[in-house]
C-alpha atoms as a PDB file:
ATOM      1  CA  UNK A   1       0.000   0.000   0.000  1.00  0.00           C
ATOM      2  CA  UNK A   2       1.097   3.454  -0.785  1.00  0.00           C
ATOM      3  CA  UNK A   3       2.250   5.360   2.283  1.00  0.00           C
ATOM      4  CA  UNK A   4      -0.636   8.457   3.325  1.00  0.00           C
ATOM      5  CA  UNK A   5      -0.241  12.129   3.607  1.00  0.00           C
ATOM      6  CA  UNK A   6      -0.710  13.273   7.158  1.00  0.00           C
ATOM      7  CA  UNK A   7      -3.130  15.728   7.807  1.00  0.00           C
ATOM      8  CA  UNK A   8      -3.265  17.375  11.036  1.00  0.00           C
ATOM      9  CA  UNK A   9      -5.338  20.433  12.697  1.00  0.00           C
ATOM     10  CA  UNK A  10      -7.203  21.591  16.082  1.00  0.00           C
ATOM     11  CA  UNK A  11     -10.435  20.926  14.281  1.00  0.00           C
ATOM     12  CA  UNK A  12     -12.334  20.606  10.900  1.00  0.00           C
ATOM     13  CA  UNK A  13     -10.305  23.825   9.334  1.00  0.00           C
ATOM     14  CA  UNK A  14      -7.481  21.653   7.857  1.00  0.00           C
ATOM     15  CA  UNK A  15     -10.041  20.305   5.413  1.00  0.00           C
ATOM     16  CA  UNK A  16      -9.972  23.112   3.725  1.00  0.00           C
ATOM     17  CA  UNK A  17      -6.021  21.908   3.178  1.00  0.00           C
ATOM     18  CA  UNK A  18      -6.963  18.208   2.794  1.00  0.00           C
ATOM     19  CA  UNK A  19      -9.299  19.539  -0.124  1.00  0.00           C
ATOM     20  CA  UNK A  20      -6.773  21.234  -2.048  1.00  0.00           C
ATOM     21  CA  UNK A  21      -4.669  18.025  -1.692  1.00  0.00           C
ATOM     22  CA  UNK A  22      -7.134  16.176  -3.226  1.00  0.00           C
ATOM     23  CA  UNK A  23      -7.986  17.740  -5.663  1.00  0.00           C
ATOM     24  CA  UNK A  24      -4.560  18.580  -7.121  1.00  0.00           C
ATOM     25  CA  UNK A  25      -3.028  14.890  -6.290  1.00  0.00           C
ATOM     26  CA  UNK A  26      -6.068  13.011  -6.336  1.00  0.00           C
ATOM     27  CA  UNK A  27      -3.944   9.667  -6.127  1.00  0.00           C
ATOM     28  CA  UNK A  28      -2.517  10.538  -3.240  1.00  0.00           C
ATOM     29  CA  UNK A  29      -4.238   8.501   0.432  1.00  0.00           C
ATOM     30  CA  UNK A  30      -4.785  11.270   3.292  1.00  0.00           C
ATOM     31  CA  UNK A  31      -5.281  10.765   7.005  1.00  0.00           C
ATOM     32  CA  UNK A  32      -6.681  12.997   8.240  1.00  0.00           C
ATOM     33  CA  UNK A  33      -6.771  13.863  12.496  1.00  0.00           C
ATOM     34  CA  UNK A  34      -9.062  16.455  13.814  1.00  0.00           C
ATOM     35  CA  UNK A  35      -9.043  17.722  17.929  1.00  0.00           C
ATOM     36  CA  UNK A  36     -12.308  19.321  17.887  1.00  0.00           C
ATOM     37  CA  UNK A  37     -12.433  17.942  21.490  1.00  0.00           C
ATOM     38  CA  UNK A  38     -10.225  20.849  22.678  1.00  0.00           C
ATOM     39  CA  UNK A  39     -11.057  23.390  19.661  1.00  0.00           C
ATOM     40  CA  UNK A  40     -10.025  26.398  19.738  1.00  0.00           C
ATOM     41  CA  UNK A  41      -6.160  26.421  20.091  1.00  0.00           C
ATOM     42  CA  UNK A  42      -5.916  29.889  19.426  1.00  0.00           C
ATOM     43  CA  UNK A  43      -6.406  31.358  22.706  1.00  0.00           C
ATOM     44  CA  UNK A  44      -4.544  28.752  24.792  1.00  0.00           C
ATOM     45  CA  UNK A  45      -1.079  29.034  26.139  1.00  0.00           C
ATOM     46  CA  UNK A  46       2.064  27.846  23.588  1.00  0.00           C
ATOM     47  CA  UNK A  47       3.409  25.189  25.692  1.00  0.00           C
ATOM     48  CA  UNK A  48      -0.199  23.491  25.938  1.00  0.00           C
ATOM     49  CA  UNK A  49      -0.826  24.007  22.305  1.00  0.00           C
ATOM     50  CA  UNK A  50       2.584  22.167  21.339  1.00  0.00           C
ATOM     51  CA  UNK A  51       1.762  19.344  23.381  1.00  0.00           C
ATOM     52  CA  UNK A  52      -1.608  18.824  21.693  1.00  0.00           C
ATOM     53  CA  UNK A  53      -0.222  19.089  18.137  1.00  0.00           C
ATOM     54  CA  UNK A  54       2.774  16.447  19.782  1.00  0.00           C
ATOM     55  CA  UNK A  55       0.209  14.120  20.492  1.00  0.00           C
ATOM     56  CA  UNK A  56      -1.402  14.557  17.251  1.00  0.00           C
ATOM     57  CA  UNK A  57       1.484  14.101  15.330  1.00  0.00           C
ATOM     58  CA  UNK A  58       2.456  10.751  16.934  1.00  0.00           C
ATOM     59  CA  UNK A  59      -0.571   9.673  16.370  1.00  0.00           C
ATOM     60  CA  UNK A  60      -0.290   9.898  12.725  1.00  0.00           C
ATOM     61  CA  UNK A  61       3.512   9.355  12.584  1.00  0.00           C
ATOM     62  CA  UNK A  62       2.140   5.603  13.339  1.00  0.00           C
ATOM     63  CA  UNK A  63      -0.375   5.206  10.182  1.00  0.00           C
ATOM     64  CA  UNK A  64       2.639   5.158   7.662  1.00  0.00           C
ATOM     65  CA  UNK A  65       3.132   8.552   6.466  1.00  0.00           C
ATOM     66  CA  UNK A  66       5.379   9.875   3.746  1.00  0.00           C
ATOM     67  CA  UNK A  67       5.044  13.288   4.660  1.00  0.00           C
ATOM     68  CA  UNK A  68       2.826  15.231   7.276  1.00  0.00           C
ATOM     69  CA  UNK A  69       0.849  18.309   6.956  1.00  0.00           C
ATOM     70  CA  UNK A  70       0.698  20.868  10.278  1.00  0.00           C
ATOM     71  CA  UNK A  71      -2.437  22.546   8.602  1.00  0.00           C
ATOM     72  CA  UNK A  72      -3.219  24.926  11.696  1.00  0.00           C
ATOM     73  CA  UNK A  73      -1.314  28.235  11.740  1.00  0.00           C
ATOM     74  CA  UNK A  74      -1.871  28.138  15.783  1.00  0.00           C
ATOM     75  CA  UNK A  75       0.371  24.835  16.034  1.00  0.00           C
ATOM     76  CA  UNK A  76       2.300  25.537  12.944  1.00  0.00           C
ATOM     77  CA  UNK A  77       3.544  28.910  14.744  1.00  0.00           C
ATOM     78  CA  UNK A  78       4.866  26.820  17.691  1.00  0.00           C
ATOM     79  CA  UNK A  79       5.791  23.758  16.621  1.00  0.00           C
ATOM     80  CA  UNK A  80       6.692  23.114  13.477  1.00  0.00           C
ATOM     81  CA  UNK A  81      10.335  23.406  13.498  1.00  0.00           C
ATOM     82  CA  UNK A  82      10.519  21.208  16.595  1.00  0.00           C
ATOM     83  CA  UNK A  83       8.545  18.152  14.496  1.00  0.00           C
ATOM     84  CA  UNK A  84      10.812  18.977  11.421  1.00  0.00           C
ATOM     85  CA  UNK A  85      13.642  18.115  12.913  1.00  0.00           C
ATOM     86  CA  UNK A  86      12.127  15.111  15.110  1.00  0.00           C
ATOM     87  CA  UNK A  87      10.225  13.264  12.798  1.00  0.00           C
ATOM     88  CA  UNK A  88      12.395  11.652   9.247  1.00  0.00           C
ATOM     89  CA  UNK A  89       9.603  12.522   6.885  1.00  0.00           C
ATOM     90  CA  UNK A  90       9.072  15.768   5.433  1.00  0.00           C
ATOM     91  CA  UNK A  91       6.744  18.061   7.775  1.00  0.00           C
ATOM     92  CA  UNK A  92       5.219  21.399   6.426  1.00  0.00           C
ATOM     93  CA  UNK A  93       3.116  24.377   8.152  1.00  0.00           C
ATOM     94  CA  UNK A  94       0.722  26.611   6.319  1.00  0.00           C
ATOM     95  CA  UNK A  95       1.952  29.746   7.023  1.00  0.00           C
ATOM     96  CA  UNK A  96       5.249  30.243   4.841  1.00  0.00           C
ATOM     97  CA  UNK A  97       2.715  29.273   1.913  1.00  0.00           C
ATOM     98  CA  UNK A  98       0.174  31.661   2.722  1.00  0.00           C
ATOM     99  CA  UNK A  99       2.611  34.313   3.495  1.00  0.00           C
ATOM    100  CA  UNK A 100       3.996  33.191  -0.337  1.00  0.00           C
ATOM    101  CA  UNK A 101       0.658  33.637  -1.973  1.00  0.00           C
ATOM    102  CA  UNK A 102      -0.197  36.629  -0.500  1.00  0.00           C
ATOM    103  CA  UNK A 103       3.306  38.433  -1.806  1.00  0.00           C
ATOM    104  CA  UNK A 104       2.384  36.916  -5.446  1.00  0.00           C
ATOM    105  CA  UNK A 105      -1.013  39.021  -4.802  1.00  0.00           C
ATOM    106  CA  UNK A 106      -0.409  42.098  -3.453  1.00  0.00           C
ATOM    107  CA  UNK A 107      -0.161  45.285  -5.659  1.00  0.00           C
ATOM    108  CA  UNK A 108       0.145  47.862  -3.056  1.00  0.00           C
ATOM    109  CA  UNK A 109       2.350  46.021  -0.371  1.00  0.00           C
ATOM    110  CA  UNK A 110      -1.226  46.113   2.487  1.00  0.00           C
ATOM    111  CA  UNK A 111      -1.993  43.460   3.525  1.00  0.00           C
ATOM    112  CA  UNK A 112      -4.380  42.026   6.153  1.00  0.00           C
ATOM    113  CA  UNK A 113      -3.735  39.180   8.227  1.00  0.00           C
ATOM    114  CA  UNK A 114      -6.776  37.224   9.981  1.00  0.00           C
ATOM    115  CA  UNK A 115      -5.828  34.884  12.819  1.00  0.00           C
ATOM    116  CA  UNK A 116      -6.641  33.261  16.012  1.00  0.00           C
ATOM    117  CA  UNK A 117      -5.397  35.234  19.272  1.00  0.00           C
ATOM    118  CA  UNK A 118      -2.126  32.672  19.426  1.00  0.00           C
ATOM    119  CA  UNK A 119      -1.276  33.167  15.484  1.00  0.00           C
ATOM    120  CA  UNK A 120      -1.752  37.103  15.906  1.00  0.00           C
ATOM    121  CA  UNK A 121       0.189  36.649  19.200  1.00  0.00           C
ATOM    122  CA  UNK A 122       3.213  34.697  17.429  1.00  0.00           C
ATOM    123  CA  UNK A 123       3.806  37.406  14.838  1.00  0.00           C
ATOM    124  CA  UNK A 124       4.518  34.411  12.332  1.00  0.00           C
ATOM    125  CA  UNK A 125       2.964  35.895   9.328  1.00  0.00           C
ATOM    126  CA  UNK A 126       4.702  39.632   9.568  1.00  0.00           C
ATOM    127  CA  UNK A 127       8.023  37.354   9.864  1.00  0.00           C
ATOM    128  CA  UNK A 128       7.394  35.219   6.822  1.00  0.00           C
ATOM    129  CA  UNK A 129       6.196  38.077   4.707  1.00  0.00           C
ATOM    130  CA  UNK A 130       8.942  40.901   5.781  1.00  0.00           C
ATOM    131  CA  UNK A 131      11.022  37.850   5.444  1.00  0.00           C
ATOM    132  CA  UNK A 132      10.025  37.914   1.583  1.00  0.00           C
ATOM    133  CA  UNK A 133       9.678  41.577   1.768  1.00  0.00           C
ATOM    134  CA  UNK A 134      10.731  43.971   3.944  1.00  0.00           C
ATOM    135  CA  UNK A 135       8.287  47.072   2.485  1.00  0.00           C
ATOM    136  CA  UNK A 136       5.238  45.181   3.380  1.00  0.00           C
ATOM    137  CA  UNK A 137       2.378  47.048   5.919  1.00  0.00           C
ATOM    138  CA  UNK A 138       0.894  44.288   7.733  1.00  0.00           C
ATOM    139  CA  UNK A 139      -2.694  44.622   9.160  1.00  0.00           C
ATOM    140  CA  UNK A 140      -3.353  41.492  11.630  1.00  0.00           C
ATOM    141  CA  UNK A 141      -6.581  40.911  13.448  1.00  0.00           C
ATOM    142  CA  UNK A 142      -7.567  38.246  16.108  1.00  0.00           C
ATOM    143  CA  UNK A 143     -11.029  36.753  14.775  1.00  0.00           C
ATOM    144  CA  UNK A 144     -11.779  34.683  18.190  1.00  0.00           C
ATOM    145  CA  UNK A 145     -15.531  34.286  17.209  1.00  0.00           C
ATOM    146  CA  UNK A 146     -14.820  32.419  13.837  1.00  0.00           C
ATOM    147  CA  UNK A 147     -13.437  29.015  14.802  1.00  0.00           C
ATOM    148  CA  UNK A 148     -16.121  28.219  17.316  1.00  0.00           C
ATOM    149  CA  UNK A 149     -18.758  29.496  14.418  1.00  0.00           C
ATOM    150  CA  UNK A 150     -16.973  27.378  12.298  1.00  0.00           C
ATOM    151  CA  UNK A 151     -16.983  23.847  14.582  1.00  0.00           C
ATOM    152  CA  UNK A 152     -20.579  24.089  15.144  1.00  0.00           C
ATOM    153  CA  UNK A 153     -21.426  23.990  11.307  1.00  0.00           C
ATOM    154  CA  UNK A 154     -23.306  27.302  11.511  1.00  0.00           C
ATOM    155  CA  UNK A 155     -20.839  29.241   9.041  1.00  0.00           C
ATOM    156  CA  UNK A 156     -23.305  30.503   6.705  1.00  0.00           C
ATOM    157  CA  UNK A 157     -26.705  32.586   6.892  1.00  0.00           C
ATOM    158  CA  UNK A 158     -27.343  35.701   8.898  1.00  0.00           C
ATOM    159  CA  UNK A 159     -25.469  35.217  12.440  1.00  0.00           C
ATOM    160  CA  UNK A 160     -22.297  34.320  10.949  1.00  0.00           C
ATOM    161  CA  UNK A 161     -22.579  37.146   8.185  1.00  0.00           C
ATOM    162  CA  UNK A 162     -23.026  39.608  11.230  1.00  0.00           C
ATOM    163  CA  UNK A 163     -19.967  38.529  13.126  1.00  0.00           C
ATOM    164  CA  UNK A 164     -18.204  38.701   9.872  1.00  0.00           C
ATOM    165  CA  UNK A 165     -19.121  42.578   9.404  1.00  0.00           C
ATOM    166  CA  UNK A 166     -18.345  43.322  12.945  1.00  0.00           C
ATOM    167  CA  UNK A 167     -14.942  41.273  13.086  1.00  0.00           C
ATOM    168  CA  UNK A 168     -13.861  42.993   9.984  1.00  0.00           C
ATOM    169  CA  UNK A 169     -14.814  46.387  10.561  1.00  0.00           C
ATOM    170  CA  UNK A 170     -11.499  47.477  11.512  1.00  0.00           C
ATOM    171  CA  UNK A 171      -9.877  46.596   8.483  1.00  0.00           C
ATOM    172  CA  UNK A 172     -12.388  48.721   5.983  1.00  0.00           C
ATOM    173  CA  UNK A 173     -10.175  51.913   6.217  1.00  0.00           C
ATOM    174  CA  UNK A 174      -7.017  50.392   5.931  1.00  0.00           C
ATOM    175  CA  UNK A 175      -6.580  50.414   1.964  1.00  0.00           C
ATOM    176  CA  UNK A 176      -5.467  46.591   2.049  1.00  0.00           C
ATOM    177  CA  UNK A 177      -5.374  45.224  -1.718  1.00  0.00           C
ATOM    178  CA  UNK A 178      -4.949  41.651  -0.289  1.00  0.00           C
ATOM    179  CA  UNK A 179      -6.009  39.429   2.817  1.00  0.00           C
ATOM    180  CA  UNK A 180      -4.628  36.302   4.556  1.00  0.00           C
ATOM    181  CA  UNK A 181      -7.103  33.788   5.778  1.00  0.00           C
ATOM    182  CA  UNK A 182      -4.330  33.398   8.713  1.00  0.00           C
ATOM    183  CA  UNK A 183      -6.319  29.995  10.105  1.00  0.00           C
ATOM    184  CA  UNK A 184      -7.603  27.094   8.024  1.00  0.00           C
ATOM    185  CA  UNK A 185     -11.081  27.433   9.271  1.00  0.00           C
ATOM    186  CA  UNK A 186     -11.423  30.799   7.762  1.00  0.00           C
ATOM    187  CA  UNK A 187     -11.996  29.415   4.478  1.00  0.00           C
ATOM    188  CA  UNK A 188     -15.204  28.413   5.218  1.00  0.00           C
ATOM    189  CA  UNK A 189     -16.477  31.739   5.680  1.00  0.00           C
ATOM    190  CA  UNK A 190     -14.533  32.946   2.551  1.00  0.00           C
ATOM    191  CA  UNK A 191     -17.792  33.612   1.245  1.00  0.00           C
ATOM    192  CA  UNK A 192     -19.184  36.334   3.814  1.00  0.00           C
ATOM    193  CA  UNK A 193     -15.581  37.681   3.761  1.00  0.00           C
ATOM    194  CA  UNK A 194     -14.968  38.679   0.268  1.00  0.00           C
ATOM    195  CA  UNK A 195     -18.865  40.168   0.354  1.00  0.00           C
ATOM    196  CA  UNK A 196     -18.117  42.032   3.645  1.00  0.00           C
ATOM    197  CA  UNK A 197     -14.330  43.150   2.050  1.00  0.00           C
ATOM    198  CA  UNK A 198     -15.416  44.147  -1.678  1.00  0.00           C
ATOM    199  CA  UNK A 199     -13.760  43.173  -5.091  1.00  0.00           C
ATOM    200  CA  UNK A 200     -10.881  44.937  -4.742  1.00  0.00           C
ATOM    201  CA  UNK A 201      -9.877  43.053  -1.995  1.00  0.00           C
ATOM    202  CA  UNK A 202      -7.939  39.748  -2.866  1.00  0.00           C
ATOM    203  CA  UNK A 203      -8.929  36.938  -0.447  1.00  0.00           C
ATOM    204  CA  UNK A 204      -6.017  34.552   0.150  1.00  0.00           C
ATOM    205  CA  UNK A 205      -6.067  30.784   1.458  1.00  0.00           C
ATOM    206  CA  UNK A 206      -3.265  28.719   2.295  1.00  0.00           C
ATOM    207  CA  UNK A 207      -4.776  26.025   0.618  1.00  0.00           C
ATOM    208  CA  UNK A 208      -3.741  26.244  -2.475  1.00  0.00           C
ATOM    209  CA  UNK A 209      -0.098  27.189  -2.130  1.00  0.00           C
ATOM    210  CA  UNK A 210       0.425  24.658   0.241  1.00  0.00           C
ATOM    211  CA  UNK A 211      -1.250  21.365  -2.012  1.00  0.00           C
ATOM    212  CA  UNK A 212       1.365  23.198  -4.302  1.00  0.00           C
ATOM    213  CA  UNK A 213       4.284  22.887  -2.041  1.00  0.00           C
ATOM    214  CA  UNK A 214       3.295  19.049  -1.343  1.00  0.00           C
ATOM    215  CA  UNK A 215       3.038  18.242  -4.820  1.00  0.00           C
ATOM    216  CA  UNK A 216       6.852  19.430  -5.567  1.00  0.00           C
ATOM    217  CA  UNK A 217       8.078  17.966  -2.279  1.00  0.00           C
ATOM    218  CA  UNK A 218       7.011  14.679  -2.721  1.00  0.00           C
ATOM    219  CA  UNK A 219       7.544  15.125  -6.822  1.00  0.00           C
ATOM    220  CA  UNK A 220      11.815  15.868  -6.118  1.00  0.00           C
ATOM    221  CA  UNK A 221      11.202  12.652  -3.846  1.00  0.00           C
ATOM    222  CA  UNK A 222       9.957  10.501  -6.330  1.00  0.00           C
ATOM    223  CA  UNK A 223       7.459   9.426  -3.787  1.00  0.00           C
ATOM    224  CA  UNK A 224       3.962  10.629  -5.681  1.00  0.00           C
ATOM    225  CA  UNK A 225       1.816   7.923  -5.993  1.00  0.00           C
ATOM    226  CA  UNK A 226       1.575   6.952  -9.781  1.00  0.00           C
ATOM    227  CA  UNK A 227      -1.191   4.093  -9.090  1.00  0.00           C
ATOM    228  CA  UNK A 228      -4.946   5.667 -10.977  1.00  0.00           C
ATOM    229  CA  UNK A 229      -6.293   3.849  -7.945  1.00  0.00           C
ATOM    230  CA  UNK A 230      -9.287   6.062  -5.701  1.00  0.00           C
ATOM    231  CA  UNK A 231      -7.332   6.645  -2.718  1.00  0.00           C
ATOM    232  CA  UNK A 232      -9.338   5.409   0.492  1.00  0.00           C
ATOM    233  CA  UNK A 233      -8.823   8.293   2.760  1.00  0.00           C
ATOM    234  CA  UNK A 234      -9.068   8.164   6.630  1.00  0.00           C
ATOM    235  CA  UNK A 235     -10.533  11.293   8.926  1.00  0.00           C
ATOM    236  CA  UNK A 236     -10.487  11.029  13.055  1.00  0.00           C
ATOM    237  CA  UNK A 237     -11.737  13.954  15.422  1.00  0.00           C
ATOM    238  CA  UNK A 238     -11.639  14.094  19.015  1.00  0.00           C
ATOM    239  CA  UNK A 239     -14.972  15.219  19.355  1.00  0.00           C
ATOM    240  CA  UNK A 240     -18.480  15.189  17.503  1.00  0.00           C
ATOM    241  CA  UNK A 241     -18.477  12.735  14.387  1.00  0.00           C
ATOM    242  CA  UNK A 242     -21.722  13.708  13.469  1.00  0.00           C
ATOM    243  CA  UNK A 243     -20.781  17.138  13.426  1.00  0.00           C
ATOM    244  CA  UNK A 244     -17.397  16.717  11.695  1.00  0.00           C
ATOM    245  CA  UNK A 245     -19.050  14.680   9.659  1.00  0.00           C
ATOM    246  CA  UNK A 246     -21.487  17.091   8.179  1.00  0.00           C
ATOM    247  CA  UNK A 247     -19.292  19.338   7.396  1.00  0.00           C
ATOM    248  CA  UNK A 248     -16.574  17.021   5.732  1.00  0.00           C
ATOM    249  CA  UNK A 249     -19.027  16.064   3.858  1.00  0.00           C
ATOM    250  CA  UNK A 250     -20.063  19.386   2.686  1.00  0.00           C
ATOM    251  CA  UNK A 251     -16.840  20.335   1.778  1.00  0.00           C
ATOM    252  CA  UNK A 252     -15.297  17.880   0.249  1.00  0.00           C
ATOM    253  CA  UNK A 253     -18.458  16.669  -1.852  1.00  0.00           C
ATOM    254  CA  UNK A 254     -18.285  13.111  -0.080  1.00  0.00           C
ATOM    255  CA  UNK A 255     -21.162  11.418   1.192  1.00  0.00           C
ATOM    256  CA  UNK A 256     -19.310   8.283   1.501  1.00  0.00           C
ATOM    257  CA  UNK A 257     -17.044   9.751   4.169  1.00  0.00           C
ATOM    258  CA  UNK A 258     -16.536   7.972   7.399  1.00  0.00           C
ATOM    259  CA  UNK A 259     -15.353   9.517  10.642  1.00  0.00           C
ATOM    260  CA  UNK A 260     -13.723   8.001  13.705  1.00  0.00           C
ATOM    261  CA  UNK A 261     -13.474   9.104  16.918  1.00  0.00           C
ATOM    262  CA  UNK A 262     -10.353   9.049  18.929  1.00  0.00           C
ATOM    263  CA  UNK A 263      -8.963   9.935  22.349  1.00  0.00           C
ATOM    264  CA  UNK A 264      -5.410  11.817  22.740  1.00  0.00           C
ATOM    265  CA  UNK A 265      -3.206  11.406  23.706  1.00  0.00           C
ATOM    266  CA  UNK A 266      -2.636   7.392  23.114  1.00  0.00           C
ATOM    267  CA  UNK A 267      -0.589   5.376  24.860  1.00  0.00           C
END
């Protein structure tokens, strides 16, 4: 059997990740883990958010992975170097990506960063894009209200479109030309966002860039899977499968889906 791609995140956000995956490699086998148990990371302390995204990582390490995927900025921001150099297989965040596609975006070097209280907190963004370049205005904002909108499955219709307007408010005078979805939930309310931020406003998900950066990872490898074979893909959450469920199933068009619950850590 072909080894999987590990997917990782405090919740159901990282779909948004393991949907770009699949549709850009769709030979490739994902498993997927999920702690909507203890959902939202982003306004816990750093040392207790590394040791949940430990024990989630272990816990994949052991379903023979070829590569694993930190797809929430919260953990990626505090532990993603310390996995890199622990684990033998390559491990990527989401945030050097997103900080990538944003730079290939921007026109007038604003540009808006959306996060949970830890991500803001961590200043990981403004480092990866000054990083790439130096003239850029950053604009973050702590969105505490969208993750838990997002877990219960109520991110569309008229409550969520309110706490969109009111989260966002801030960033209406700041003449940004582009804007980092700076948590993988965020995409979900894409939608209400680019209404609530206008057309001139480009909308950025790290997605896209990071299915990108898996694809030419695993491509210098030589480790894509070449076999036309429909991948049978694996999702665990620490919480509510029939609310992960729903959603997964929303989002990645798969009624056929089946969700397991686990406990963390394991053994």
């Amino acid at each position: 059997m072909d080894k999987a791609i590990g997917v990782m995140d405090s919740g159901i956000g990282g779909l948004t990740v393991a949907k770009e995956i699949m549709r850009q490699l769709p030979n490739e086998r994902i498993v997927y883990v999920g702690d909507t148990a203890r959902c939202p990371y982003g306004p816990r302390p750093s040392q207790e958010v590394k040791e949940f995204t430990w024990e989630m990582a272990k816990f994949l390490y052991h379903h023979d992975l070829k590569m694993l995927i930190i797809a929430c900025n919260t953990a990626t921001a505090v532990a993603l170097e310390e996995i890199q150099e622990a684990f033998d297989i390559p491990v990527i965040g989401v945030i050097a990506p997103g900080a990538r596609a944003a730079i290939k975006h921007t026109k007038n070097d604003h540009i808006g960063i959306l996060g949970t209280i830890g991500t803001v907190r961590s200043k990981a963004y403004e480092h990866s894009l000054h990083d790439l370049r130096p003239t850029i205005e950053t604009y973050p904002l702590a969105c505490p209200k969208f993750v838990p909108l997002v877990e219960s499955g109520e991110h569309a219709g008229s409550m969520a479109k309110k706490i969109v307007a009111e989260t966002l408010q801030p960033l209406k005078s700041k003449h940004l030309d582009t804007l980092i979805l700076g948590c993988t939930h965020y995409p979900l309310l894409q939608p209400l966002i680019e209404q609530f931020m206008g057309p001139s406003v480009s909308v950025i998900s790290s997605g896209d860039e990071t299915a990108r950066e898996v694809s030419a990872i695993l491509a210098y490898r030589n480790d894509l899977n070449g076999h036309n074979v429909e991948p049978r893909h694996h999702f665990y959450t620490t919480g509510s499968t029939t609310i992960f469920g729903r959603v997964a199933k929303e989002w990645l068009k798969n009624d056929k889906l089946r969700v397991e619950m686990i406990r963390l850590p394991r053994g």
